[in-house]
Protein backbone atom coordinates (compact mmCIF):
# COMPACT_ATOMS: atom_id res chain seq x y z
CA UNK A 1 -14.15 1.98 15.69
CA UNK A 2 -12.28 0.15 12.93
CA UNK A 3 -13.40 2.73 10.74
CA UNK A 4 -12.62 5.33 12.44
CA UNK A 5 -9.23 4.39 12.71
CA UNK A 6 -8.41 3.91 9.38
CA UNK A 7 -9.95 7.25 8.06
CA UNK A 8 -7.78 8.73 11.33
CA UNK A 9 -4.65 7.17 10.37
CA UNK A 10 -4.98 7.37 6.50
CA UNK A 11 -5.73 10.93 6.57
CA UNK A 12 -2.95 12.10 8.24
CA UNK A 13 0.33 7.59 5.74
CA UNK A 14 17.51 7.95 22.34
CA UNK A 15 16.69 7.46 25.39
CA UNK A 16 15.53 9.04 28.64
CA UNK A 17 17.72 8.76 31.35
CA UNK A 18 21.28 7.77 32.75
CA UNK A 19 22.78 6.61 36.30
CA UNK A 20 20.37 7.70 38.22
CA UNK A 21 21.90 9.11 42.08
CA UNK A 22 21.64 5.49 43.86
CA UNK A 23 19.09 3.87 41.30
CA UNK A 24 16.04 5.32 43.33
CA UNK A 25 13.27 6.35 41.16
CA UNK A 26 12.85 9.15 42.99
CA UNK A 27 16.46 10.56 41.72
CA UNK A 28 14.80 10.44 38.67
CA UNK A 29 12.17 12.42 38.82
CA UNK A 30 13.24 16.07 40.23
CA UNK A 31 16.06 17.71 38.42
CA UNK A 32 15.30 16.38 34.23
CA UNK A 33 16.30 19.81 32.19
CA UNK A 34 14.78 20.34 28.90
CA UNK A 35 18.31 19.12 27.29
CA UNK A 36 18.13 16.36 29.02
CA UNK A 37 14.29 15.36 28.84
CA UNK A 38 14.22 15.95 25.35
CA UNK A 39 14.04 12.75 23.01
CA UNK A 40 16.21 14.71 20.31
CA UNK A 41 16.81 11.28 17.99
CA UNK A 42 14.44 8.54 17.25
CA UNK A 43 16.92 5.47 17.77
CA UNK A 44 16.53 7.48 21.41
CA UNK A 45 13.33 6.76 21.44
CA UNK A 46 13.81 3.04 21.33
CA UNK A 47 16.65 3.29 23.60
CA UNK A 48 14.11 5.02 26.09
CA UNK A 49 11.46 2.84 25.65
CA UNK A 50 13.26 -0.51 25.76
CA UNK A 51 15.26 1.54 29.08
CA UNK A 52 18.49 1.32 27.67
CA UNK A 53 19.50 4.52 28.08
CA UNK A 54 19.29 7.08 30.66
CA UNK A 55 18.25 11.06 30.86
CA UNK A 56 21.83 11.97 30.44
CA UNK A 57 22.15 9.62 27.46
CA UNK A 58 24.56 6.85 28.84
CA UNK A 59 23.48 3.64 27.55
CA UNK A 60 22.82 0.63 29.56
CA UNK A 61 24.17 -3.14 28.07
CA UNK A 62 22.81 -6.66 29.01
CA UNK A 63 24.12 -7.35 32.50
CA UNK A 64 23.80 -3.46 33.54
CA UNK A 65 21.20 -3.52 36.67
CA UNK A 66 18.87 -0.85 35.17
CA UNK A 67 19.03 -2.39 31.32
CA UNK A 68 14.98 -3.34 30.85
CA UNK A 69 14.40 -2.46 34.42
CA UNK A 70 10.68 -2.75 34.10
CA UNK A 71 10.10 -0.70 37.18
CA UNK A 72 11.95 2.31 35.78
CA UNK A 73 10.54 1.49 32.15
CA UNK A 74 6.93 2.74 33.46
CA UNK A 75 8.51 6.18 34.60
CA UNK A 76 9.97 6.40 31.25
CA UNK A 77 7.69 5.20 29.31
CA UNK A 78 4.90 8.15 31.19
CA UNK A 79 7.39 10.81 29.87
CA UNK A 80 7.32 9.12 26.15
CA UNK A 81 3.90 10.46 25.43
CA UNK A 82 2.80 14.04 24.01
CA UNK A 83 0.81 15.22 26.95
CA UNK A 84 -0.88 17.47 25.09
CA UNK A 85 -2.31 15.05 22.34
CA UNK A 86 -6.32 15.40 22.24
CA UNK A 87 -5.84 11.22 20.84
CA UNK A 88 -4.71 9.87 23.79
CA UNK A 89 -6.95 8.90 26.39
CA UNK A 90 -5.41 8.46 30.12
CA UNK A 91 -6.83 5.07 30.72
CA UNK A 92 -5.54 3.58 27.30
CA UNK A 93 -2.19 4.91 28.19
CA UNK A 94 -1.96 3.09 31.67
CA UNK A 95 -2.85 -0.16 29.90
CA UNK A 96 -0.60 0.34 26.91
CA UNK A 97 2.32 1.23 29.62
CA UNK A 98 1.32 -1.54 32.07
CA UNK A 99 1.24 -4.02 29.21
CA UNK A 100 4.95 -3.35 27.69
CA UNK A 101 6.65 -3.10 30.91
CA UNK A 102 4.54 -6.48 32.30
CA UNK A 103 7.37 -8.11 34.59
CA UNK A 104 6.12 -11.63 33.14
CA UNK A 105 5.43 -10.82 29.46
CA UNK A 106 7.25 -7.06 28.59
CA UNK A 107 7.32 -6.10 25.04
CA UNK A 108 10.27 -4.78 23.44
CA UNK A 109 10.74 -2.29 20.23
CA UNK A 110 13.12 -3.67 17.71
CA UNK A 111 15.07 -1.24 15.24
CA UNK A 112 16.05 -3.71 12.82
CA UNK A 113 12.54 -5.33 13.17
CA UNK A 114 9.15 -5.09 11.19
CA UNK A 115 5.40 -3.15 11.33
CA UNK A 116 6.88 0.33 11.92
CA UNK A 117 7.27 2.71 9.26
CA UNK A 118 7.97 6.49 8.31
CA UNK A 119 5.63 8.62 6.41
CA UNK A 120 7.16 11.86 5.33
CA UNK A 121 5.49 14.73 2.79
CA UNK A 122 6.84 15.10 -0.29
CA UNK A 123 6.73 18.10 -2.29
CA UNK A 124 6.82 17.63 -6.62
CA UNK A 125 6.20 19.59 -8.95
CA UNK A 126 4.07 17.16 -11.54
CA UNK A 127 3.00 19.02 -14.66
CA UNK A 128 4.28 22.28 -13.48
CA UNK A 129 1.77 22.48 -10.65
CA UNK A 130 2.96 22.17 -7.11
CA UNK A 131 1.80 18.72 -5.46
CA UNK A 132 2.37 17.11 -1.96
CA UNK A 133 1.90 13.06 -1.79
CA UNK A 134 3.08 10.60 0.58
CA UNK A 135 6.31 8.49 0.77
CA UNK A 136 6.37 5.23 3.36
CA UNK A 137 9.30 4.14 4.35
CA UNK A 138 10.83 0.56 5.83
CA UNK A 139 14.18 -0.17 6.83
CA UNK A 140 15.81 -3.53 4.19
CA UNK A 141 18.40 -5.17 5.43
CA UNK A 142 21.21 -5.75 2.65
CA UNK A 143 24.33 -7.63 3.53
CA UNK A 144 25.09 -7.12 7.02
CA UNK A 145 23.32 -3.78 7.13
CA UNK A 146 20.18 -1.80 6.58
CA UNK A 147 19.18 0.73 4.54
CA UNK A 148 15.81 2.88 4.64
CA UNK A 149 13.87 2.09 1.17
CA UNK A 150 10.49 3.35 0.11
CA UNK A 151 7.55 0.98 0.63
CA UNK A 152 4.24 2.27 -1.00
CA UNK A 153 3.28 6.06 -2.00
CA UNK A 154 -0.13 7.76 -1.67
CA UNK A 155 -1.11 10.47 -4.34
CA UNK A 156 -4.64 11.32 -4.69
CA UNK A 157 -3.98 11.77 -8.46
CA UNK A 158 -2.60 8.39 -8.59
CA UNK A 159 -5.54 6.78 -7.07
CA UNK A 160 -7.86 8.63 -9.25
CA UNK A 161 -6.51 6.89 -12.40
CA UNK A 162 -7.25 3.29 -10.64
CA UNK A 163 -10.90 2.25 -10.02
CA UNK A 164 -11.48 -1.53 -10.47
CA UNK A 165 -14.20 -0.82 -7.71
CA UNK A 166 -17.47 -0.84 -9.38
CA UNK A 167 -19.05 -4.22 -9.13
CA UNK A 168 -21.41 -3.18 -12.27
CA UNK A 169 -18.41 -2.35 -14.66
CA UNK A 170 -16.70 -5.50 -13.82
CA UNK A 171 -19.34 -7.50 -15.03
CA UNK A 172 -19.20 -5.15 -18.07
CA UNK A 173 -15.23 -5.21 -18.71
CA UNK A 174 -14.09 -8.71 -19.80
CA UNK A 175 -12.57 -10.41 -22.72
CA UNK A 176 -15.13 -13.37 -23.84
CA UNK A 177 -13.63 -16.45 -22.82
CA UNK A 178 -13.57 -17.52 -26.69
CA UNK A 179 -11.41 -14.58 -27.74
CA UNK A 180 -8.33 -16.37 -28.45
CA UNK A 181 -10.19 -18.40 -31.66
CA UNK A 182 -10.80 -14.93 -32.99
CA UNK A 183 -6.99 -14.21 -32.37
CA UNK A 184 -7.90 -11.59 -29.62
CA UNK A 185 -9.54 -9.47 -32.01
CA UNK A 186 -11.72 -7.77 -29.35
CA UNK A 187 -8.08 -6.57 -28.06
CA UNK A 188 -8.88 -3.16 -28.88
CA UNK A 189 -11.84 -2.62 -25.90
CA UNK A 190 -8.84 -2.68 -23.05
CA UNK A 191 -7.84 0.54 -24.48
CA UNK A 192 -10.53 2.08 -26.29
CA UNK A 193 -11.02 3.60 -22.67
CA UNK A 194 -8.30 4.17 -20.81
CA UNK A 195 -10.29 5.07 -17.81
CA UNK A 196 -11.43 1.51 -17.25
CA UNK A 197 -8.45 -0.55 -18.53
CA UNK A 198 -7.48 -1.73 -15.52
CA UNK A 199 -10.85 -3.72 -15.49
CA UNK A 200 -9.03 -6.37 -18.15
CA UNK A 201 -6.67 -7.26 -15.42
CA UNK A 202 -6.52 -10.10 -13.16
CA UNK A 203 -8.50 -9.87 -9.78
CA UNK A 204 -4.91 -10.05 -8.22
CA UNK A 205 -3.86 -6.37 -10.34
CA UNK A 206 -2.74 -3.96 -7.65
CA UNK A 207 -1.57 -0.77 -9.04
CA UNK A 208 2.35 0.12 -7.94
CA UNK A 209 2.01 3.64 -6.81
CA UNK A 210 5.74 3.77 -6.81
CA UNK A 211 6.42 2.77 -10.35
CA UNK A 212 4.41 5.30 -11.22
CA UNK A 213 6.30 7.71 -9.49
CA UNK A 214 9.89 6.78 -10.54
CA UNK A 215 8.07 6.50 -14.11
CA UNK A 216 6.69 10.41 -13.76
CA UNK A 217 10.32 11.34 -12.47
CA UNK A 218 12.31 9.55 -15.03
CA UNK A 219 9.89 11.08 -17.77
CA UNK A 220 10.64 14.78 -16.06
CA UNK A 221 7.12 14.90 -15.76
CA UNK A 222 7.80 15.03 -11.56
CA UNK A 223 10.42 17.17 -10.12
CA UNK A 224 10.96 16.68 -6.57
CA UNK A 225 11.34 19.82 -4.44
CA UNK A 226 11.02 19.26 -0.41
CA UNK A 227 9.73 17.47 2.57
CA UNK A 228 7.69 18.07 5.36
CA UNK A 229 7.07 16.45 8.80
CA UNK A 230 8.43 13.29 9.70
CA UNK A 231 6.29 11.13 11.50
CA UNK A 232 6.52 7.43 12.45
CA UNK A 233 3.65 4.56 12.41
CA UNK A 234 4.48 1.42 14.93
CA UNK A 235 2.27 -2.09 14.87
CA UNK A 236 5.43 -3.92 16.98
CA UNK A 237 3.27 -4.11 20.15
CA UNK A 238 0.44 -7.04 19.74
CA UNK A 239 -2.78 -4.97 19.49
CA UNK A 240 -1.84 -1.72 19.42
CA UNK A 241 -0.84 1.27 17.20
CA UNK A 242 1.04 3.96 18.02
CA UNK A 243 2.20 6.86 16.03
CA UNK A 244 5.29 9.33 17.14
CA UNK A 245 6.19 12.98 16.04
CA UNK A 246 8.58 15.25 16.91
CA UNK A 247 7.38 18.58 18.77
CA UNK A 248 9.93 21.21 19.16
CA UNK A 249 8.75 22.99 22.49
CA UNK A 250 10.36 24.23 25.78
CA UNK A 251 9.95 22.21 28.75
CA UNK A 252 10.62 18.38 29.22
CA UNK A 253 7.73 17.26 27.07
CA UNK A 254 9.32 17.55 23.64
CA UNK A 255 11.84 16.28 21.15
CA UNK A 256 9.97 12.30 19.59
CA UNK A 257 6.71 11.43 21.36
CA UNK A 258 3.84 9.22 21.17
CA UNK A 259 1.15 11.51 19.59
CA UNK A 260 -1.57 9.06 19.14
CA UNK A 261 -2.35 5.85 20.45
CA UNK A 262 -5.27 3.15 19.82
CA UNK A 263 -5.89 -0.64 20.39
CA UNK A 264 -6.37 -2.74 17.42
CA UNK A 265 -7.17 -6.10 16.39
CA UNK A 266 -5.32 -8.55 14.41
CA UNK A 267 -7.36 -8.08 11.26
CA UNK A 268 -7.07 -4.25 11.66
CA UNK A 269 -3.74 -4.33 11.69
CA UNK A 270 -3.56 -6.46 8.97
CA UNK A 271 -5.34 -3.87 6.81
CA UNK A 272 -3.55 -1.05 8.35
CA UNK A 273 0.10 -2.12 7.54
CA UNK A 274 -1.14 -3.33 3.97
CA UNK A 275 -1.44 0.69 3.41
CA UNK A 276 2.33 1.15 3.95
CA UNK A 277 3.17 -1.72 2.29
CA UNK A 278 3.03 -2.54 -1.66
């Protein structure tokens, strides 16, 4: 399952509803249009999950009767999910949902908080040739605000340049722990091979796919051109991981929903958000 998971996730790296008639959920539940329903801005999305916000996008504030109502959270939280997602299975749904909204224990999502990120396509041209890799993305806060700053990026052809994998070739790939009394003359086997240089570094080396990239762009050698589909990848709920997308459809199940949704353990999502992550 862990496996799975990963390979899942890796292939791919606002708020619901205002006064509602007398607070009934029933009011709630009848007359949503698709303007309405539709979860057109991701801080709506928090809004609507946390229930501060209604379906006519009034906000609720601490001391409002409805703000974290958990009762109405479950109804809104239901309408949060892409009902047509083939990754979402019913009963994981009703345990995810009765988990956040527990009246004893409910689980919040923070904006300004860690363990969610956005993934977005990028589009370069690198060498002439037209090449799509991956950007993650955190929010940093700086002074007394935030700013959105790129955490990690994933390019195949950037990976391919980095082994440090083979067991074998490690074993093969050292300086001799006497080098220095022959003034490092052996210096010359780190780069005799550049395939395998990397091997001469310590076991802590971790290539930085994103000095790389400013380092191709600075040399001309990347040109950026586009992006493509935003998507979003949240660890803030204890043992789960949820991503959302945007679908841009009629009806009231559009706009940013949960598209995928899995439990994980503490070491998986300890490996999980070390792919986003530097």
């Amino acid at each position: 399952m862990k496996y799975s998971i990963t390979i899942l996730i890796l292939l791919c790296c606002a708020f619901i509803m205002p006064a509602f008639g007398q607070g009934s959920l029933s009011s709630i539940t009848g007359d949503e249009t698709d303007l309405y329903a539709q979860t057109k801005q991701v801080n709506q999305f928090f809004r609507r999950f946390n229930n501060e916000e209604d379906r006519y996008g009034n906000r609720y504030y601490p001391g409002d009767s409805l703000y974290r109502d958990n009762a109405f959270r479950k109804v809104y939280l239901e309408m949060l999910f892409d009902k047509e997602s083939p990754f979402i299975q019913k009963s994981q749904k009703e345990e995810f949902i009765n988990h956040v909204a527990d009246v004893d224990n409910p689980v919040f999502l923070d904006f300004h908080g860690d363990n969610w990120f956005a993934e977005v396509p990028a589009t370069f041209m690198y060498y002439k040739k037209k090449e799509t890799l991956l950007l993650f993305l955190q929010l940093e806060q700086e002074n007394l605000g935030y700013k959105w700053v790129i955490t990690n990026v994933y390019f195949d052809k950037f990976l391919k340049k980095f082994n440090k994998g083979d067991k074998e070739l490690v074993k093969s790939k050292f300086l001799h722990p006497m080098s220095h009394e022959l003034d490092f003359m052996n210096m010359y086997k780190v780069f005799q091979d550049p395939t395998y240089s990397e091997y001469y570094a310590s076991k802590t080396f971790k290539p930085d796919y994103r000095t790389l990239l400013f380092y191709e762009v600075k040399m001309g050698n990347m040109e950026y051109q586009n992006l493509g589909p935003l998507k979003f990848h949240f660890f803030q709920v204890d043992g789960w991981y949820f991503e959302v997308n945007f679908f841009n459809r009629p009806g009231n199940n559009s706009g940013w929903l949960i598209s995928k949704l899995y439990k994980i353990s503490d070491k998986e999502k300890e490996d999980l958000i070390r792919f986003y992550l530097p």
